[in-house]
Protein backbone atom coordinates (compact mmCIF):
# COMPACT_ATOMS: atom_id res chain seq x y z
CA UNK A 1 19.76 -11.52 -28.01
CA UNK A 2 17.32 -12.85 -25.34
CA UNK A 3 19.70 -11.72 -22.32
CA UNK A 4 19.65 -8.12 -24.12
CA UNK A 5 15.65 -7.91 -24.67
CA UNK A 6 16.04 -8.87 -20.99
CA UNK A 7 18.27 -6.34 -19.20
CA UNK A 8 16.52 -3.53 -21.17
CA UNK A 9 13.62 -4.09 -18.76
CA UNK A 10 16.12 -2.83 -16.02
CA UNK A 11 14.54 0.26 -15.03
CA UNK A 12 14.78 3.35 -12.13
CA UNK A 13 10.94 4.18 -10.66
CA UNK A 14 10.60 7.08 -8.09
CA UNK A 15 9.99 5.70 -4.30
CA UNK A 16 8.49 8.85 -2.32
CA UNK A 17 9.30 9.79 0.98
CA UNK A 18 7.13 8.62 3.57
CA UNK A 19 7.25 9.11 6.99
CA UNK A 20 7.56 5.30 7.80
CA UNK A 21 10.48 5.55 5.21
CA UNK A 22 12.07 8.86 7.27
CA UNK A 23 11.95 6.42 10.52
CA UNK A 24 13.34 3.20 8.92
CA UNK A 25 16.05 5.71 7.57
CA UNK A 26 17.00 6.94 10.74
CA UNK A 27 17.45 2.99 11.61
CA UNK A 28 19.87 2.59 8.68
CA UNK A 29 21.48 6.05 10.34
CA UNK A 30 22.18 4.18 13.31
CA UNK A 31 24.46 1.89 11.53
CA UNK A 32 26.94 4.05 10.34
CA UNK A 33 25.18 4.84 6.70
CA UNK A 34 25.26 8.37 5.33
CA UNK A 35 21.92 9.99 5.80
CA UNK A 36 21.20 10.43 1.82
CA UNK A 37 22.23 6.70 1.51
CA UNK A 38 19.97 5.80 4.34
CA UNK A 39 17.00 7.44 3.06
CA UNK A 40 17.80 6.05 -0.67
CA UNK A 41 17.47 2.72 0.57
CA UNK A 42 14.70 3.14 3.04
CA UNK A 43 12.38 4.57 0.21
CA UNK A 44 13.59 1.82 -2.19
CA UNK A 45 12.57 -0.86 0.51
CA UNK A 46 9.39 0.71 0.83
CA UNK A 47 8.71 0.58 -2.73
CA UNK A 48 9.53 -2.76 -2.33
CA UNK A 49 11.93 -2.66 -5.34
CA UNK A 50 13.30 -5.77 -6.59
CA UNK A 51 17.03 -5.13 -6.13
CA UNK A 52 18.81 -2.06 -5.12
CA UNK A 53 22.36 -2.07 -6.55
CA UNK A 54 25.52 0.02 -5.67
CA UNK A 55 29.22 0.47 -6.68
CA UNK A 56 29.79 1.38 -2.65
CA UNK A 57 31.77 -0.66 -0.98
CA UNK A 58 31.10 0.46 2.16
CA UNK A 59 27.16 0.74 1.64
CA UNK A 60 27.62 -3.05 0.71
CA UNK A 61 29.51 -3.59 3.98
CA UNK A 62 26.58 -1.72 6.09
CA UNK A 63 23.70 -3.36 4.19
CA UNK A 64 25.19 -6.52 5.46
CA UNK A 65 24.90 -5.49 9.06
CA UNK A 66 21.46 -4.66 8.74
CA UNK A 67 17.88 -6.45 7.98
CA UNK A 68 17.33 -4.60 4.70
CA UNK A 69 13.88 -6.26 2.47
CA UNK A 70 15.40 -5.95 -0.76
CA UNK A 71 19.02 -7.41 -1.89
CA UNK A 72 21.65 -4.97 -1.75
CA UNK A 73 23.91 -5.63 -4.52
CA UNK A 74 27.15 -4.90 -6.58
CA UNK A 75 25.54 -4.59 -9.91
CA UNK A 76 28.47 -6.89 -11.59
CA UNK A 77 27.66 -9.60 -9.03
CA UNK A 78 23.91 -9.04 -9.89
CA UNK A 79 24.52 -9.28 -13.72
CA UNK A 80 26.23 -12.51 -13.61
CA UNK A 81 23.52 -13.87 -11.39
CA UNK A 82 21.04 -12.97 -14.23
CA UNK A 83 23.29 -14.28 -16.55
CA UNK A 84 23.60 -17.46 -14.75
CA UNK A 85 19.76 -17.78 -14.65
CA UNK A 86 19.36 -17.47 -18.18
């Protein structure tokens, strides 16, 4: 029941676009990401979110290529690591 209480905390926020944001997602551009993808991460890293988390394989791929502030993960591989730390 504790791991529940615990993943109900999970939660979106809103992450505004900034023009720092707009120029870190033209960065992310450069790499081969989509520009909506590119701009979804480089607001979430300026919100300085704790985890951003994607079923895209490809995103994955390109996240690795890049210095991204937040982990970029598969939200399976993310569950079991909060799992495992429980």
């Amino acid at each position: 029941m504790l791991k529940i209480r615990c993943l109900m905390t999970v939660k979106s926020i809103d992450c505004p676009v900034t023009p720092a944001a707009q120029e870190r997602a033209r960065q992310f551009i450069q790499v081969d990401f989509k520009a909506f993808d590119a701009l979804h991460v480089a607001t979430a890293e300026a919100a300085n979110v704790d985890v951003f988390l994607t079923t895209d394989d490809k995103f994955l791929k390109y996240a690795e290529r890049i210095s991204i502030h937040i982990p970029v993960m598969n939200p399976v591989n993310w569950l079991m690591e909060v799992l495992k730390h429980e």
